[in-house]
N, C-alpha and C. Protein backbone atom coordinates (compact mmCIF):
# COMPACT_ATOMS: atom_id res chain seq x y z
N UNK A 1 15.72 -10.23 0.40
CA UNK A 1 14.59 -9.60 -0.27
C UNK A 1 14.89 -8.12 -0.41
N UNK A 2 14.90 -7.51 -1.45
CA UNK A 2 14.68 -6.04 -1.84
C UNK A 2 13.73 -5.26 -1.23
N UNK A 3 13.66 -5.03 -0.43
CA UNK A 3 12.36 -4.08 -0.25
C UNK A 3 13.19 -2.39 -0.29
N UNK A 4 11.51 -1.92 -1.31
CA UNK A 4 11.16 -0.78 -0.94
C UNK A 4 10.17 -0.17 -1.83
N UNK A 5 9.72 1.36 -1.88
CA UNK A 5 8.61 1.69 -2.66
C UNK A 5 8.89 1.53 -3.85
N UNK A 6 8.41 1.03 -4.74
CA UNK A 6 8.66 1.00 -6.28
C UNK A 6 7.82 1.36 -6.78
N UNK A 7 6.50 2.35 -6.18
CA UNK A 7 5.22 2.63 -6.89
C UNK A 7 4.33 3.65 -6.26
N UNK A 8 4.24 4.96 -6.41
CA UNK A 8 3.20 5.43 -5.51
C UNK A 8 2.95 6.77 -6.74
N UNK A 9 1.74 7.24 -6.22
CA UNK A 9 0.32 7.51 -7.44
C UNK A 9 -0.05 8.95 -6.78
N UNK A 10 -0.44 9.50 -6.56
CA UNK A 10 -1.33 11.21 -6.17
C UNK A 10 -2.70 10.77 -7.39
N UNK A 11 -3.70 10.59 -5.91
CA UNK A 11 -4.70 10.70 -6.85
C UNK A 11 -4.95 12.13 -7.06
N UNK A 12 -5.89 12.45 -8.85
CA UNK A 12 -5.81 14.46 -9.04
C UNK A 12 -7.03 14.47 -8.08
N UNK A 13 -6.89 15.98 -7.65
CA UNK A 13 -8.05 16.08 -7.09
C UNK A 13 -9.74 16.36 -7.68
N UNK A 14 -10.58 16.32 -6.89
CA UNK A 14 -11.63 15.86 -7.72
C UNK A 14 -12.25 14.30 -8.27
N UNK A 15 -10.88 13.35 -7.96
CA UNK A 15 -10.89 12.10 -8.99
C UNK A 15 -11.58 11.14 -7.34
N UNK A 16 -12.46 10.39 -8.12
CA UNK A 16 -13.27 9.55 -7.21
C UNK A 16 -12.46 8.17 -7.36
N UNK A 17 -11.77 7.58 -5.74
CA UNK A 17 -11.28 6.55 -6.15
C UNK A 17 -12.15 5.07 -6.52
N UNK A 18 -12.33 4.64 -7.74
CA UNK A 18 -13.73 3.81 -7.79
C UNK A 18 -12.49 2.67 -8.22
N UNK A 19 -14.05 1.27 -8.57
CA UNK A 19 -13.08 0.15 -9.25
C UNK A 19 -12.13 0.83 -10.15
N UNK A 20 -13.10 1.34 -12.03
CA UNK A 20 -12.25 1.61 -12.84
C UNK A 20 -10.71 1.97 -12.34
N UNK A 21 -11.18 3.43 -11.57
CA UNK A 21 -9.70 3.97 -11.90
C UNK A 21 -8.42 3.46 -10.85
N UNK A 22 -8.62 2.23 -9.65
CA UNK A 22 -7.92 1.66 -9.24
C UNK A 22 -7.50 0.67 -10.24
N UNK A 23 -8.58 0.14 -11.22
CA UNK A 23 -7.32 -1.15 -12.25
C UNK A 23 -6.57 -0.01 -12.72
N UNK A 24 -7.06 1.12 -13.77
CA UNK A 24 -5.42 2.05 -14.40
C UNK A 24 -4.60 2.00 -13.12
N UNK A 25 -4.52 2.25 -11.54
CA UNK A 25 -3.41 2.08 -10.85
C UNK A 25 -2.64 0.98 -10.90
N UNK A 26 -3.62 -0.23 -10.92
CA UNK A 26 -3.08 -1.37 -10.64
C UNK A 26 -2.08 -1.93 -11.98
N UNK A 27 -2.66 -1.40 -12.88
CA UNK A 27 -1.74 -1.77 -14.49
C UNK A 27 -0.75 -1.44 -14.76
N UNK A 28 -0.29 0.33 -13.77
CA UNK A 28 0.74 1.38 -13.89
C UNK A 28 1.52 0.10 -12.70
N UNK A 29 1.04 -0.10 -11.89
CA UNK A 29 1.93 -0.79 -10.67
C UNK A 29 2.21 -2.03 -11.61
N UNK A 30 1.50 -2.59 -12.52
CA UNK A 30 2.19 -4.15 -12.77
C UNK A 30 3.34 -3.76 -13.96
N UNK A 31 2.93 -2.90 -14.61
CA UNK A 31 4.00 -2.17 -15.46
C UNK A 31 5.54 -2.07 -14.98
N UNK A 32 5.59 -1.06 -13.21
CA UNK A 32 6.41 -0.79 -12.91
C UNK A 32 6.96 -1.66 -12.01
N UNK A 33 6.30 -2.59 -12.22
CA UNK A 33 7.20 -3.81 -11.06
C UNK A 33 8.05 -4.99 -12.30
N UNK A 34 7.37 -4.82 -13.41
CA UNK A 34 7.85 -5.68 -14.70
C UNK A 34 9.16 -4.70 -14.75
N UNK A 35 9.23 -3.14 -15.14
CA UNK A 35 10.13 -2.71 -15.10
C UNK A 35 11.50 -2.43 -14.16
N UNK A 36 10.89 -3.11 -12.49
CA UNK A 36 12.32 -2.63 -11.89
C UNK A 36 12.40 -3.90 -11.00
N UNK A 37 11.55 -4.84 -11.22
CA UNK A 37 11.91 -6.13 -10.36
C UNK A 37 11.08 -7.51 -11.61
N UNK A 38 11.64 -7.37 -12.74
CA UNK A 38 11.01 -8.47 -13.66
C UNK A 38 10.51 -9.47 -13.07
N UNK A 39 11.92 -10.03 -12.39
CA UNK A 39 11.88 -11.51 -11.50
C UNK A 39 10.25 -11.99 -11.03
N UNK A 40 9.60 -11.11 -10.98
CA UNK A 40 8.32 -11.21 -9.79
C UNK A 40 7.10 -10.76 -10.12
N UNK A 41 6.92 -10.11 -12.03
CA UNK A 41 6.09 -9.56 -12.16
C UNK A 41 5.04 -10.57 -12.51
N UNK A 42 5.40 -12.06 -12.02
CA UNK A 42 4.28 -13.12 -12.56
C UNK A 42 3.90 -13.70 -11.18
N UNK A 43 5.12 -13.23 -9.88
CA UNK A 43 4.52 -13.85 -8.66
C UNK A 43 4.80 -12.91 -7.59
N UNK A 44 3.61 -12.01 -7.38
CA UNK A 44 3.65 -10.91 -6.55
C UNK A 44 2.29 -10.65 -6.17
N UNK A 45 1.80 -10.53 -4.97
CA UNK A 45 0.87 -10.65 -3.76
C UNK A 45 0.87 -8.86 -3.40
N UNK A 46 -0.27 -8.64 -3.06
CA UNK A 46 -1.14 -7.69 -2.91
C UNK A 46 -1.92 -7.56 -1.87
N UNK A 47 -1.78 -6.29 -0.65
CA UNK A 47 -2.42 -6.57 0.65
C UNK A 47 -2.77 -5.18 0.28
N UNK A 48 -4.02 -5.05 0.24
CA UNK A 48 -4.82 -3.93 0.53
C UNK A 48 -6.08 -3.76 1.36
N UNK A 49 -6.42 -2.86 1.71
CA UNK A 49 -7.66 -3.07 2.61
C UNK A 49 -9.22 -3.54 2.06
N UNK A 50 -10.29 -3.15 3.00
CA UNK A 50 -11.52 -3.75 2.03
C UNK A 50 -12.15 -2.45 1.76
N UNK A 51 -11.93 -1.73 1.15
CA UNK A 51 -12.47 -0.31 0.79
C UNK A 51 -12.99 -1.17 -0.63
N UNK A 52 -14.55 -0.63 -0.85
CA UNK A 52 -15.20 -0.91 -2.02
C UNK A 52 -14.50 -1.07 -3.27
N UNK A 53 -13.66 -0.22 -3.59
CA UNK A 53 -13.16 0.07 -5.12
C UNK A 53 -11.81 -0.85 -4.93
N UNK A 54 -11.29 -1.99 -3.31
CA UNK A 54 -10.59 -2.63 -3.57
C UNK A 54 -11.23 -4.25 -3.91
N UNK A 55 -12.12 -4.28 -3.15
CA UNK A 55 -12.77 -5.06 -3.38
C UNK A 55 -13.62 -5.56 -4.77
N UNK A 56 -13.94 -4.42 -5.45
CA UNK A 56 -15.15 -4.28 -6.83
C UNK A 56 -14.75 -5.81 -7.63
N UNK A 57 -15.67 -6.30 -7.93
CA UNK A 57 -15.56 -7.83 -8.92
C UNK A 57 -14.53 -7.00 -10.01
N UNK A 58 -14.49 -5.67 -11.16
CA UNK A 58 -14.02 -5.34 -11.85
C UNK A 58 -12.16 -5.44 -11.50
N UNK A 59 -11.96 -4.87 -9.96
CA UNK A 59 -10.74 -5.05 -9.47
C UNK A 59 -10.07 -6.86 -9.11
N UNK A 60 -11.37 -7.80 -9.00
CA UNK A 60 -11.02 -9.10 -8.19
C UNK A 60 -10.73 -9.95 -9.48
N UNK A 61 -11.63 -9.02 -10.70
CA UNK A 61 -11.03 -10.05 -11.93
C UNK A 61 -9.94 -9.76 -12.40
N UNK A 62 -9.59 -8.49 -12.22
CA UNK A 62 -8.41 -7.73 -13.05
C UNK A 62 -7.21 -8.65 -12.13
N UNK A 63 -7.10 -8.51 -10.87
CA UNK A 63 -6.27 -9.38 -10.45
C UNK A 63 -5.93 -10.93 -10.43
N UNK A 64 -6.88 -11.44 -10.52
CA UNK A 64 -7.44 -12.99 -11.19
C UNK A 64 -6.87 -12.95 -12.68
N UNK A 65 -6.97 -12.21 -13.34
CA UNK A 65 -6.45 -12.60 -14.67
C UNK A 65 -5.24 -12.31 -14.75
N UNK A 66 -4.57 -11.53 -13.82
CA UNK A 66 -2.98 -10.77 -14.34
C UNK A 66 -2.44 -12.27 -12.64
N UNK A 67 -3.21 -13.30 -12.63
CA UNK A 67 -2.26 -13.92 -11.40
C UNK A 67 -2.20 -13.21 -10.60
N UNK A 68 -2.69 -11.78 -9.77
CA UNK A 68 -1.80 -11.25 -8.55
C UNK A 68 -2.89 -12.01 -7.37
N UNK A 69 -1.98 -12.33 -6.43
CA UNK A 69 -2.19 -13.02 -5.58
C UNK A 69 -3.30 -11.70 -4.46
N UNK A 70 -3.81 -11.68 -4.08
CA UNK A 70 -4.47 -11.22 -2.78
C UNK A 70 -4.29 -11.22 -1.06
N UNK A 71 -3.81 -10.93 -0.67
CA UNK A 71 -3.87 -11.09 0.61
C UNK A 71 -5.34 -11.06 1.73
N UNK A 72 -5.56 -11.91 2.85
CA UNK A 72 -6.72 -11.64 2.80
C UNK A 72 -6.92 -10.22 3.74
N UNK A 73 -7.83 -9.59 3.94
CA UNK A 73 -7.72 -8.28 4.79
C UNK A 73 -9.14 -8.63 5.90
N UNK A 74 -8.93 -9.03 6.98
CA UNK A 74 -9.97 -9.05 7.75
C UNK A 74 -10.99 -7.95 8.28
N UNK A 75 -12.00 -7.71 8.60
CA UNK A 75 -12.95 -6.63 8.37
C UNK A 75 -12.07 -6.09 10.37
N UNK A 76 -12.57 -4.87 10.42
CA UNK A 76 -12.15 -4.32 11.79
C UNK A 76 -10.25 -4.60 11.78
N UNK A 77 -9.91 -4.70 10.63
CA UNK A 77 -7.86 -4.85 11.34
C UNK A 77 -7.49 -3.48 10.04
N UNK A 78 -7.87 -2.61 10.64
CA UNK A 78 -7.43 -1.00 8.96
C UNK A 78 -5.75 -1.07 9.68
N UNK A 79 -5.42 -1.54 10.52
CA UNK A 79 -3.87 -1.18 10.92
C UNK A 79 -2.92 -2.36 9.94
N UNK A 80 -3.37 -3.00 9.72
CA UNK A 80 -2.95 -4.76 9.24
C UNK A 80 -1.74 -4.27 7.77
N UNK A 81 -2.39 -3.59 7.14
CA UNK A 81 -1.65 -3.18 5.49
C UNK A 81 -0.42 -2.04 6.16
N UNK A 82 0.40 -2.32 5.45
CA UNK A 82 1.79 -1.63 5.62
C UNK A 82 1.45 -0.16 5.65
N UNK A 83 0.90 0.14 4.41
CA UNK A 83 0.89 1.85 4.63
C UNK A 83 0.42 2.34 5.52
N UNK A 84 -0.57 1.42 6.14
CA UNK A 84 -1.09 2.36 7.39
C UNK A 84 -0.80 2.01 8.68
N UNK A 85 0.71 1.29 8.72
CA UNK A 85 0.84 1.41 9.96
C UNK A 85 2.39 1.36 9.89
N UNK A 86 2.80 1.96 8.87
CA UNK A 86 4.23 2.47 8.56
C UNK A 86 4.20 3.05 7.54
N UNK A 87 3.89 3.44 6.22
CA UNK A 87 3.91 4.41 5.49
C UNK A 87 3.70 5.98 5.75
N UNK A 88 2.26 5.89 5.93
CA UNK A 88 1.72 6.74 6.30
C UNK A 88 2.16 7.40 7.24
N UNK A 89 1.71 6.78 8.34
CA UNK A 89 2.31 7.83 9.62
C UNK A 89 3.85 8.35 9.75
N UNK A 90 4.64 7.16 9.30
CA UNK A 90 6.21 8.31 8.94
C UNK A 90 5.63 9.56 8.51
N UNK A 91 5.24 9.81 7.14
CA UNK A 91 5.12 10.76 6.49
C UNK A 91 4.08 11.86 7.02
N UNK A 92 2.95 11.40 7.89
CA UNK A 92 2.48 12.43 8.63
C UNK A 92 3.25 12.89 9.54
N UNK A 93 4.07 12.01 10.19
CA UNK A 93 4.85 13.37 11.32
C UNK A 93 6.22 13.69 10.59
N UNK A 94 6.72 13.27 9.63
CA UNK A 94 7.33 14.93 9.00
C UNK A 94 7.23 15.62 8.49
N UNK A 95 5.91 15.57 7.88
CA UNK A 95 5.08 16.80 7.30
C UNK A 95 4.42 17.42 8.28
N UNK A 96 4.22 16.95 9.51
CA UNK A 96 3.05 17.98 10.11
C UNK A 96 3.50 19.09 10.82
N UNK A 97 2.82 19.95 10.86
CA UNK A 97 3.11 21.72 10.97
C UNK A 97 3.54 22.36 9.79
N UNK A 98 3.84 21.65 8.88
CA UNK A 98 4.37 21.75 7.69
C UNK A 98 3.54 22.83 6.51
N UNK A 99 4.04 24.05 6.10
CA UNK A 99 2.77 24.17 5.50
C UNK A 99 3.77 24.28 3.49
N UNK A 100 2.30 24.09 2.74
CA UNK A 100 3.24 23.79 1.58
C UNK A 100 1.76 24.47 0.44
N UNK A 101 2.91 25.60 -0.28
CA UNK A 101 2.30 26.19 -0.95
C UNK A 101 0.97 26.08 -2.01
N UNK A 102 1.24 24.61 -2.44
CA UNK A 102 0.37 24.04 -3.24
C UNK A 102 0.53 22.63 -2.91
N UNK A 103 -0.35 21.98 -4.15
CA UNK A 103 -0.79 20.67 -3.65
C UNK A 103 0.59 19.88 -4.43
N UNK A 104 0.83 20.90 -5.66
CA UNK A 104 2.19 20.27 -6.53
C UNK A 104 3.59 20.14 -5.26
N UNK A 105 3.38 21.23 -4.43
CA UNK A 105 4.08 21.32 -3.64
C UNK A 105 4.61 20.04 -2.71
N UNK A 106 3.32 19.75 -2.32
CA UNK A 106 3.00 18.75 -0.99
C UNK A 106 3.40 17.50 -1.42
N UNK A 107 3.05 17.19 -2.56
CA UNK A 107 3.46 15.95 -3.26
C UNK A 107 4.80 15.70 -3.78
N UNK A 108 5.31 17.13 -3.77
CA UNK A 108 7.48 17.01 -4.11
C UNK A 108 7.71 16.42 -2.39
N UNK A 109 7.43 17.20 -1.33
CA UNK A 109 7.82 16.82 -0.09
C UNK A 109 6.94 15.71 0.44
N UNK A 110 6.23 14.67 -0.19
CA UNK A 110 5.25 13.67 -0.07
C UNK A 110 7.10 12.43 -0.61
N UNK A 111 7.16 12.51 -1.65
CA UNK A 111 7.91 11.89 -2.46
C UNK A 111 9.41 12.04 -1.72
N UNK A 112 10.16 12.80 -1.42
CA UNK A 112 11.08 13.04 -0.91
C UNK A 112 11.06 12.30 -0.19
N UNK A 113 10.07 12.27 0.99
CA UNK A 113 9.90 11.30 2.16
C UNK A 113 9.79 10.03 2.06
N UNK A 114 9.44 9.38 1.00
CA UNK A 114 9.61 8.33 0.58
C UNK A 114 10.21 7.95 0.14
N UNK A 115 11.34 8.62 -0.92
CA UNK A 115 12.42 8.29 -1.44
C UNK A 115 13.80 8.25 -0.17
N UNK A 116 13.48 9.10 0.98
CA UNK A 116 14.68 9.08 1.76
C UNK A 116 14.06 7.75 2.59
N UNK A 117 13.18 7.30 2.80
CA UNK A 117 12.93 5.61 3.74
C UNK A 117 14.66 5.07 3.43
N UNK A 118 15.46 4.96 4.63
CA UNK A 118 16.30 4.21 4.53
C UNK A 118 15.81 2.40 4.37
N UNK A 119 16.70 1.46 3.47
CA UNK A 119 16.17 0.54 2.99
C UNK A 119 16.30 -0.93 4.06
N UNK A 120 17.26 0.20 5.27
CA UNK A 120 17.24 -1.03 6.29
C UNK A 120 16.06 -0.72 6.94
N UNK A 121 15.20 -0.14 7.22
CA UNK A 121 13.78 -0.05 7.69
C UNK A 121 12.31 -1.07 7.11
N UNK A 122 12.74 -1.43 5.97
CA UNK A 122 12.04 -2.02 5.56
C UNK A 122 11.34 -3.39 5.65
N UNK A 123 13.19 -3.98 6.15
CA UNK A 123 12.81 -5.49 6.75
C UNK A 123 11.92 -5.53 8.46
N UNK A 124 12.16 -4.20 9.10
CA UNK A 124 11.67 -3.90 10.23
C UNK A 124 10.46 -4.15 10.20
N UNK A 125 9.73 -3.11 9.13
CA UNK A 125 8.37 -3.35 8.92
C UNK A 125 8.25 -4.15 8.47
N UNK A 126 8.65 -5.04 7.85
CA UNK A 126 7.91 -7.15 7.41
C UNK A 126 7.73 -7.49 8.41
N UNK A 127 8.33 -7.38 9.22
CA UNK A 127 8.63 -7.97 10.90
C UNK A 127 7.48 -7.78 11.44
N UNK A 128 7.17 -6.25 11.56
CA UNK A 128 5.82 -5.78 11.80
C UNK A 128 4.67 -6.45 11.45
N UNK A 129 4.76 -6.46 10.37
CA UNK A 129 3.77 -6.76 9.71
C UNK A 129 3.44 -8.44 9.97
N UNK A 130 4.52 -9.18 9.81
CA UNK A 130 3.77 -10.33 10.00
C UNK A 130 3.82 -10.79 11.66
N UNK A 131 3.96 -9.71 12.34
CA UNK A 131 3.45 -10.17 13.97
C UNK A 131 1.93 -9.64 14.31
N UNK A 132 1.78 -8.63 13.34
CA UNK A 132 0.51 -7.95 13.17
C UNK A 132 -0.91 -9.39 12.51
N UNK A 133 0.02 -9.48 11.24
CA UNK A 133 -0.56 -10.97 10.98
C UNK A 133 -1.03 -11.86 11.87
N UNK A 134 0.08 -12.45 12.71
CA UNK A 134 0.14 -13.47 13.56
C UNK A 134 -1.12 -12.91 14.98
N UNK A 135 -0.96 -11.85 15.19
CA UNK A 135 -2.01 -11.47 16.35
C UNK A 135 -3.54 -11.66 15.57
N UNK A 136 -3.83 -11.12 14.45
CA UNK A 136 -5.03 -11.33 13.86
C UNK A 136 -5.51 -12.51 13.88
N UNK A 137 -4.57 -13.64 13.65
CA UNK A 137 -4.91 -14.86 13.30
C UNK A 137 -5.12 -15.72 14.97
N UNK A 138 -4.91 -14.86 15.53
CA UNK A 138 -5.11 -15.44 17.10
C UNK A 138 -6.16 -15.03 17.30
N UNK A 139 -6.44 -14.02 17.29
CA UNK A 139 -7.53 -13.11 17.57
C UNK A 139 -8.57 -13.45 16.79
N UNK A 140 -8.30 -14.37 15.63
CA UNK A 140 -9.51 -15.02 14.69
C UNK A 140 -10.16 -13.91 13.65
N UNK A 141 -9.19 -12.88 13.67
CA UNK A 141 -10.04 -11.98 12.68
C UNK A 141 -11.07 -10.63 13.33
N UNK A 142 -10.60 -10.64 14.82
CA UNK A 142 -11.50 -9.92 15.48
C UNK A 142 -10.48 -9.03 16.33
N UNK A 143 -11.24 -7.67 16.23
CA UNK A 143 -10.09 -6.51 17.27
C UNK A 143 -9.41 -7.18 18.36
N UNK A 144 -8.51 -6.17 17.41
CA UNK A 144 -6.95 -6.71 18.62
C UNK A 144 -6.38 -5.34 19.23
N UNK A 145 -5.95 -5.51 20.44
CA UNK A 145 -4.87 -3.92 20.49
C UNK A 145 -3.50 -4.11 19.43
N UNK A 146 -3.41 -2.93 19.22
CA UNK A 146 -2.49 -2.53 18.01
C UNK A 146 -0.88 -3.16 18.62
N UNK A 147 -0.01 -3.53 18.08
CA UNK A 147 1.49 -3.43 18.07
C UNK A 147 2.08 -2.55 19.05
């Protein structure tokens, strides 16, 4: 399996993340997965959390009609989705203390950091991830201690 980022967004500031403007994300992401992994742009699964604007019927049809599969996200598991329990925090501790002139700024050294993810790390975090899985599903969907 290929893994790695093939898609990431800066919301502008000011911009409210709602349904609408998560489908334009979600269209730019089905775009760019047609463009750099064709193979999969008809069978590819989606784990995001339950934040309103992921959830919105406008977002559950948009994915219903383009086939993307859903993952389910249990209420109380915010550690469960990859970014936030390997994306993210890489990138907070090598940015932090960090100071960066602007926001154009923050987002060149946002990107950098993501582009340097070596690509053997990646299968690490699947690993992660689906033991993270596997504890939820023991746990029935109810707090667990973390990994």
């Amino acid at each position: 399996i290929d893994m790695e980022v093939i898609h990431k967004e800066f919301v502008p500031p000011g911009q409210t993340v709602n349904a609408v403007f998560y489908v334009e994300i979600l269209t730019r992401l089905r775009k760019r997965i047609a463009h750099v992994r064709p193979a999969i742009v008809n069978n590819w699964r989606l784990h995001h959390d339950n934040a309103p604007s992921h959830t919105a019927f406008r977002v559950v049809e948009y994915l219903a009609q383009h086939k993307v599969a859903m993952l389910p996200q249990p209420p109380y598991s915010s550690d469960l989705a990859p970014p936030d329990f390997f994306l993210f925090p890489r990138i907070k501790s090598t940015l932090k203390g960090k100071h960066h002139a602007s926001v154009e700024a923050l987002q060149e050294a946002v990107t950098r950091e993501l582009n340097s993810i070596p690509v053997q790390v990646f299968p690490e975090a699947y690993e992660n991830w689906k033991t993270r899985w596997r504890q939820c599903v023991d746990a029935e969907g109810h707090y667990f201690e973390k990994v």
